[in-house]
N, C-alpha and C. Protein backbone atom coordinates (compact mmCIF):
# COMPACT_ATOMS: atom_id res chain seq x y z
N UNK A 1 0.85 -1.17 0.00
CA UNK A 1 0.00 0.00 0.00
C UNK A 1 0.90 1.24 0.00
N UNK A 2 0.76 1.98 -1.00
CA UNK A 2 1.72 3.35 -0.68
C UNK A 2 0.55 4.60 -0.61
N UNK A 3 1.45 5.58 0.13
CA UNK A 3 0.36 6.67 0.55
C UNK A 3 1.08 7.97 0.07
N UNK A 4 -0.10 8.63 -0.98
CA UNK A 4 -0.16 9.51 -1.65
C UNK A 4 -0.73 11.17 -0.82
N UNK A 5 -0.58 11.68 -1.31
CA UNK A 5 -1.11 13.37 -0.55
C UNK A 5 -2.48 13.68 -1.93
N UNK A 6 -3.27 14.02 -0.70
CA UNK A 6 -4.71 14.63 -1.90
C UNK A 6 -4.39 15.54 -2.16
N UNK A 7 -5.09 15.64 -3.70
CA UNK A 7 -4.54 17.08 -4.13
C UNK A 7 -5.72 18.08 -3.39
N UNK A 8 -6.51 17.91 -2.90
CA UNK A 8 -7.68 18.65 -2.52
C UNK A 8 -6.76 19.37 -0.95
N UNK A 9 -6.56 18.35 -0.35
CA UNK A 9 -6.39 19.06 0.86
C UNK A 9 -4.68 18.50 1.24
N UNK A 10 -4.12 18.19 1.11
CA UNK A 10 -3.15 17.59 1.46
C UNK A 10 -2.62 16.17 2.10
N UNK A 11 -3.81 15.99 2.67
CA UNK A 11 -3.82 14.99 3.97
C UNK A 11 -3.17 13.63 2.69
N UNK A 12 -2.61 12.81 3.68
CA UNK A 12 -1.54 11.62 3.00
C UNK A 12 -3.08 10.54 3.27
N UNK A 13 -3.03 9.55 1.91
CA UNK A 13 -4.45 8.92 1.58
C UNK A 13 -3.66 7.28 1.48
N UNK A 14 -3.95 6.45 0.87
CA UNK A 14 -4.00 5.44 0.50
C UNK A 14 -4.08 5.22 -1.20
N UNK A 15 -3.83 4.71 -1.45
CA UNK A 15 -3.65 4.33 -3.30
C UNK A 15 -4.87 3.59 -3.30
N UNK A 16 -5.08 2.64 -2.15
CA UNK A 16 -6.15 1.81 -2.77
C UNK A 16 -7.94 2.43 -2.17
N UNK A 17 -7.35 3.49 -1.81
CA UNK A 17 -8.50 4.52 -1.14
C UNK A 17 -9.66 4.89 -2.39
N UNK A 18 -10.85 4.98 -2.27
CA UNK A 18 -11.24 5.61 -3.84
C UNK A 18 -11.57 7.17 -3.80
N UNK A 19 -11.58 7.57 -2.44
CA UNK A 19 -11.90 9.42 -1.82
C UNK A 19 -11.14 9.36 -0.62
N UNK A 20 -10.62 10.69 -0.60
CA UNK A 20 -9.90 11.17 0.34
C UNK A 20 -11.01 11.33 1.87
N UNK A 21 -10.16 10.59 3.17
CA UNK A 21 -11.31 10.66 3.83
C UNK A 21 -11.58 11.72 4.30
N UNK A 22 -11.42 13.00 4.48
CA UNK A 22 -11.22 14.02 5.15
C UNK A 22 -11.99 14.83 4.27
N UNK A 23 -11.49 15.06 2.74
CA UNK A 23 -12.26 15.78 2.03
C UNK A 23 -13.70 15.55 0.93
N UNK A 24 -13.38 14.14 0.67
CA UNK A 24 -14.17 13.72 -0.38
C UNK A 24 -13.81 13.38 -2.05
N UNK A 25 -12.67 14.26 -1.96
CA UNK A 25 -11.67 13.73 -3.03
C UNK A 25 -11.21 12.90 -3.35
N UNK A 26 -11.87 12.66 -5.20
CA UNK A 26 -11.73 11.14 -5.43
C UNK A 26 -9.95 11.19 -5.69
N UNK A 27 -9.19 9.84 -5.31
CA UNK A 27 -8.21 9.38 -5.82
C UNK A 27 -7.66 9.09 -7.06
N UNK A 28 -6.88 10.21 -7.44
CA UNK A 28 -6.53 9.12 -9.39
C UNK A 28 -6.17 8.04 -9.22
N UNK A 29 -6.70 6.82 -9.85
CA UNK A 29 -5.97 6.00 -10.21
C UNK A 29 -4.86 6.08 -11.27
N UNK A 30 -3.91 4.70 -11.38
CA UNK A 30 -2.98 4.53 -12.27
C UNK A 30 -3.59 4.09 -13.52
N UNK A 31 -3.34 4.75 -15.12
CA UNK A 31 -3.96 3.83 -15.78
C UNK A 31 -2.97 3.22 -15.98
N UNK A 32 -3.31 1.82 -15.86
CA UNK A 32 -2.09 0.70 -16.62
C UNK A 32 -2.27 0.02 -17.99
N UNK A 33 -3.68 0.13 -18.67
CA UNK A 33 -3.61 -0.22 -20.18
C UNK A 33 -3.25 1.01 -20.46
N UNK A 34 -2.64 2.16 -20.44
CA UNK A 34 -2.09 3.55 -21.19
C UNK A 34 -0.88 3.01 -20.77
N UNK A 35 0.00 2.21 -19.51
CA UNK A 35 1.24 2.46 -20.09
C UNK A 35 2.04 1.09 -20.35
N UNK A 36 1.35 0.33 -21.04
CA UNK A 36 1.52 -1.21 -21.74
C UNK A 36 1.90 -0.93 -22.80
N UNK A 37 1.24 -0.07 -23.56
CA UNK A 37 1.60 0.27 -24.67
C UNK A 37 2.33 1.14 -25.14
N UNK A 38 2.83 2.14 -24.29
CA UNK A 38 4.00 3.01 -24.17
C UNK A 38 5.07 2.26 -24.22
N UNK A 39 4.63 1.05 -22.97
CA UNK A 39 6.20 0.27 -22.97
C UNK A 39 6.38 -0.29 -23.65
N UNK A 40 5.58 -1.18 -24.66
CA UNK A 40 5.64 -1.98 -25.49
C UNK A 40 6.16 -0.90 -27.09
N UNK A 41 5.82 0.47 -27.25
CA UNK A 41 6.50 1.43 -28.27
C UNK A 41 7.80 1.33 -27.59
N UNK A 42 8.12 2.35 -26.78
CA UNK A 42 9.70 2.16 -26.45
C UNK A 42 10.66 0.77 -26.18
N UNK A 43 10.02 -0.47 -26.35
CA UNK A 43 10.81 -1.42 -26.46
C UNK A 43 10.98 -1.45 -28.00
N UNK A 44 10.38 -1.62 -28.74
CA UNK A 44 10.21 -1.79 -30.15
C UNK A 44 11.36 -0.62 -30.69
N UNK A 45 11.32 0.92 -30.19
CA UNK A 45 12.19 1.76 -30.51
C UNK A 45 13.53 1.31 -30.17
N UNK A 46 13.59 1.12 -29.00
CA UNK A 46 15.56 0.59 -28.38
C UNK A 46 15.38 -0.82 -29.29
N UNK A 47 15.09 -1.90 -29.93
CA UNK A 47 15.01 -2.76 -30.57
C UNK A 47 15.14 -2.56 -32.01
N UNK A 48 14.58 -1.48 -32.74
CA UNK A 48 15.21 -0.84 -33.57
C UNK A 48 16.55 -0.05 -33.49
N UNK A 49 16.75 0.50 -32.74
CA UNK A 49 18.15 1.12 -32.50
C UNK A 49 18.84 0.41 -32.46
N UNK A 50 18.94 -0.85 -32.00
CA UNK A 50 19.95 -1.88 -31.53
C UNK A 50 20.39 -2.36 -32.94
N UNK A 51 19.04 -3.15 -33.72
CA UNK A 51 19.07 -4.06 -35.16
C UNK A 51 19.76 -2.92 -36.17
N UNK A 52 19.04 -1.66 -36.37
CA UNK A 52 19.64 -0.91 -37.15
C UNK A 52 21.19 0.00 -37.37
N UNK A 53 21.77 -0.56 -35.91
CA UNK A 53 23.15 -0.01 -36.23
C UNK A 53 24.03 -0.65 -36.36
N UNK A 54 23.21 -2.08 -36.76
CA UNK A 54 24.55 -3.48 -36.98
C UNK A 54 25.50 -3.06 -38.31
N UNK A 55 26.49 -3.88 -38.46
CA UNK A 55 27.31 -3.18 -39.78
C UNK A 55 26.62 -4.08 -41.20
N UNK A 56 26.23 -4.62 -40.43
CA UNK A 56 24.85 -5.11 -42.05
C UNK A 56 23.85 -4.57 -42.05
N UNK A 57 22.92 -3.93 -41.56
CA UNK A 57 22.06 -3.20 -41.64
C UNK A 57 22.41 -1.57 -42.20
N UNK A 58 23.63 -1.36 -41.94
CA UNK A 58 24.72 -0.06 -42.01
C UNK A 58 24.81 -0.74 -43.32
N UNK A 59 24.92 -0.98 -44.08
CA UNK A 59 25.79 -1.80 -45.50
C UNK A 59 24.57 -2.17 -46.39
N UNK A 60 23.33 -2.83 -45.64
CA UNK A 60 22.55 -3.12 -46.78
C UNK A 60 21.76 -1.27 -47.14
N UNK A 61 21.67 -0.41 -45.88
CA UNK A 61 21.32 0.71 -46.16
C UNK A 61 22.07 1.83 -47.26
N UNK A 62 23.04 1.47 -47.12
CA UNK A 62 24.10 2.43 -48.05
C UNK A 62 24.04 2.11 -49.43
N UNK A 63 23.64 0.57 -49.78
CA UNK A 63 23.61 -0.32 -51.22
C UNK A 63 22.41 0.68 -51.62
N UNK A 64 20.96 0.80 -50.72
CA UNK A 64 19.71 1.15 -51.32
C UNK A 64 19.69 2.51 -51.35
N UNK A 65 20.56 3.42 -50.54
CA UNK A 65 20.82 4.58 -51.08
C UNK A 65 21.54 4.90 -52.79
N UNK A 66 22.51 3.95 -52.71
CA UNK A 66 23.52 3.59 -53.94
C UNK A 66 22.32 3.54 -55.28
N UNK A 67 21.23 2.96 -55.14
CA UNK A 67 20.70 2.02 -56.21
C UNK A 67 19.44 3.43 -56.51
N UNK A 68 18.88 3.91 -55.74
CA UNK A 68 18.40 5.03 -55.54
C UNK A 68 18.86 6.08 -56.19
N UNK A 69 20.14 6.72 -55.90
CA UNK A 69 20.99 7.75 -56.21
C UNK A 69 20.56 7.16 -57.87
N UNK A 70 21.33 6.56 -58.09
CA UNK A 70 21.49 5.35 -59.60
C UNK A 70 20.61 5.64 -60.20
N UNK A 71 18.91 5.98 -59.88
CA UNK A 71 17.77 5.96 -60.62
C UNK A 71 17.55 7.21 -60.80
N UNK A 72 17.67 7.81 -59.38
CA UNK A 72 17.75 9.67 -60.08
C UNK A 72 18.58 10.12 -60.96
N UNK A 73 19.93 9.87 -61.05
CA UNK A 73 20.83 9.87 -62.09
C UNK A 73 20.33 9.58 -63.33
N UNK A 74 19.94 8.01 -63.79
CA UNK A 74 18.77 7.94 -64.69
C UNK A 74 18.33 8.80 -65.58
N UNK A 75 17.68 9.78 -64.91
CA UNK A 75 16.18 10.58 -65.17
C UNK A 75 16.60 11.48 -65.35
N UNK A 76 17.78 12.04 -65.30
CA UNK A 76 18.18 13.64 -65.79
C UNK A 76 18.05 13.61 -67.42
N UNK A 77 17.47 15.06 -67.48
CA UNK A 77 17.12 15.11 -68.95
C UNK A 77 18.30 15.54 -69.72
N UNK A 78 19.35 15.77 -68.76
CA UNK A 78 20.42 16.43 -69.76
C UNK A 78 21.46 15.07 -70.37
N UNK A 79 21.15 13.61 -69.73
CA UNK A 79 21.68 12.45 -70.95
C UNK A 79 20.76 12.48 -72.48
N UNK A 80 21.36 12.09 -72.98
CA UNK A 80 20.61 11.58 -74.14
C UNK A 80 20.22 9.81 -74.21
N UNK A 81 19.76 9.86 -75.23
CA UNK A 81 18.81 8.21 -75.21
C UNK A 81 19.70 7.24 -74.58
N UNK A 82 20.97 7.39 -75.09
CA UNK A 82 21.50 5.81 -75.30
C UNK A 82 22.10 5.91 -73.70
N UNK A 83 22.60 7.06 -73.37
CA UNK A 83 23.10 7.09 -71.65
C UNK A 83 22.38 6.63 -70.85
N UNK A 84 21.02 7.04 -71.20
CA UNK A 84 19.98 6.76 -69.99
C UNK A 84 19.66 5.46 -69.96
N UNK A 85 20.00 4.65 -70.96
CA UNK A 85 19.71 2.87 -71.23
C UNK A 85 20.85 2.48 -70.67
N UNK A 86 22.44 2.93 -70.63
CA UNK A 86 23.13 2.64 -69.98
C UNK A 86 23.50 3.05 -68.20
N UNK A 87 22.80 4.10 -68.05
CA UNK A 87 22.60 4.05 -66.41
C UNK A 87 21.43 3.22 -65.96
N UNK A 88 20.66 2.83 -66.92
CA UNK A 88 19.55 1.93 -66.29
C UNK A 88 20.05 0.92 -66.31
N UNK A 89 20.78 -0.15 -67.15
CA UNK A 89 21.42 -1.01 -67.16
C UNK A 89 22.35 -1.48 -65.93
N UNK A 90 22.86 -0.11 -65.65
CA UNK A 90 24.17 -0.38 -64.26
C UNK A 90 23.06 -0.31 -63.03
N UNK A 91 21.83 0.48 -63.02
CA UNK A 91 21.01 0.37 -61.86
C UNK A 91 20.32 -1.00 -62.00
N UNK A 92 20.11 -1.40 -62.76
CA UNK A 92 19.07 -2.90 -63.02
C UNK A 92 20.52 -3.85 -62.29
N UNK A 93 21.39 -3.88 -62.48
CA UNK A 93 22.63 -4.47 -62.46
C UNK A 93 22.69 -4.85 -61.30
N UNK A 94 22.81 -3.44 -60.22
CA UNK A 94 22.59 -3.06 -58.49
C UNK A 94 22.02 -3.62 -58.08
N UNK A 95 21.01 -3.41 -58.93
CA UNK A 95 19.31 -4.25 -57.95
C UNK A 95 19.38 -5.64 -58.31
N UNK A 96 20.04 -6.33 -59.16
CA UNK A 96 19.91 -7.44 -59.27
C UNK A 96 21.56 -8.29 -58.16
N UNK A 97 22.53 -7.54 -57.91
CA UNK A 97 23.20 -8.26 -57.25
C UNK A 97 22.39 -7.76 -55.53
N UNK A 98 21.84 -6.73 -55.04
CA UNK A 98 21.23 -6.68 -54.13
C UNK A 98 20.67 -8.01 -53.60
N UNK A 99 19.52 -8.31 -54.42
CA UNK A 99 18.40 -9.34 -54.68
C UNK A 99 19.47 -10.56 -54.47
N UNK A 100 19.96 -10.77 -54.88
CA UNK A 100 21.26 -11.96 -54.75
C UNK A 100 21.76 -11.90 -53.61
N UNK A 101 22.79 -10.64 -52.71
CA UNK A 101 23.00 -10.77 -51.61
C UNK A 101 21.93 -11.04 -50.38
N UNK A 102 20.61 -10.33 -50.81
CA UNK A 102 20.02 -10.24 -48.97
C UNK A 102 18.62 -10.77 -49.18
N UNK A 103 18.26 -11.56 -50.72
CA UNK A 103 17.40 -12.43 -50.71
C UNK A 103 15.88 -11.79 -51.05
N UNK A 104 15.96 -10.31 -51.44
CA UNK A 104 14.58 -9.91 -51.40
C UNK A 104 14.96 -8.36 -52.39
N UNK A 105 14.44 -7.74 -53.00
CA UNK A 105 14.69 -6.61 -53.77
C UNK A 105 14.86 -5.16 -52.95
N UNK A 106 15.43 -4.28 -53.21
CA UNK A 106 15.97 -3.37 -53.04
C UNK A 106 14.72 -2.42 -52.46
C-alpha cells in the first residue's frame, strides 16, 4: 500500500482509497492499459536502434541509397537516349546483385 497526498487538501491517503477521507476527493488512479503500450513502443524503438546499427544493416542501407541515387541519375534530362539505357542497365545491375545478396529486392 503506498500513501499519496490529496490534491484537494493535502492529507496523506492510500492508493487503494477511492476518496480522500477528510475531504471527499476522489483518488486518481494509475492507468495501466495507457502504459503497456508506451512500454511496449519504447521497447520496439531501443530494438530498432539496436538491429539498425549493426554493420549489415549499415551496409545493406548504403547499397539502397547507392541504387536510388542510380535511378535519379537515370532521369536527368540532360543524358541523351542511349546514356539513360546505360545508367539503367548499371542500376538494373545493383538491384539485381542486391536481390542476390540479402534475398529480397531493393
Amino acid at each position: 500500500m503506498t500513501l499519496i497526498a490529496c490534491k484537494e487538501c493535502g492529507t496523506e491517503i492510500s492508493t487503494k482509497a477511492s476518496a480522500c477521507p477528510k475531504c471527499g476527493a476522489k483518488v486518481p488512479k494509475t492507468k495501466w492499459w495507457l502504459w503497456v503500450p508506451l512500454g511496449l513502443g519504447a521497447a520496439f524503438l531501443m530494438f530498432g536502434a539496436v538491429v539498425g546499427s549493426s554493420p549489415e544493416a549499415q551496409e545493406k542501407s548504403q547499397e539502397r541509397r547507392a541504387i536510388d541515387l542510380c535511378w535519379e541519375e537515370q532521369k536527368r534530362k540532360s543524358f541523351d537516349a542511349g546514356t539513360q539505357r546505360f545508367v539503367a542497365g548499371a542500376c538494373e545491375m545493383m538491384e539485381s546483385k542486391f536481390t542476390q545478396k540479402y534475398g529480397h529486392r531493393p
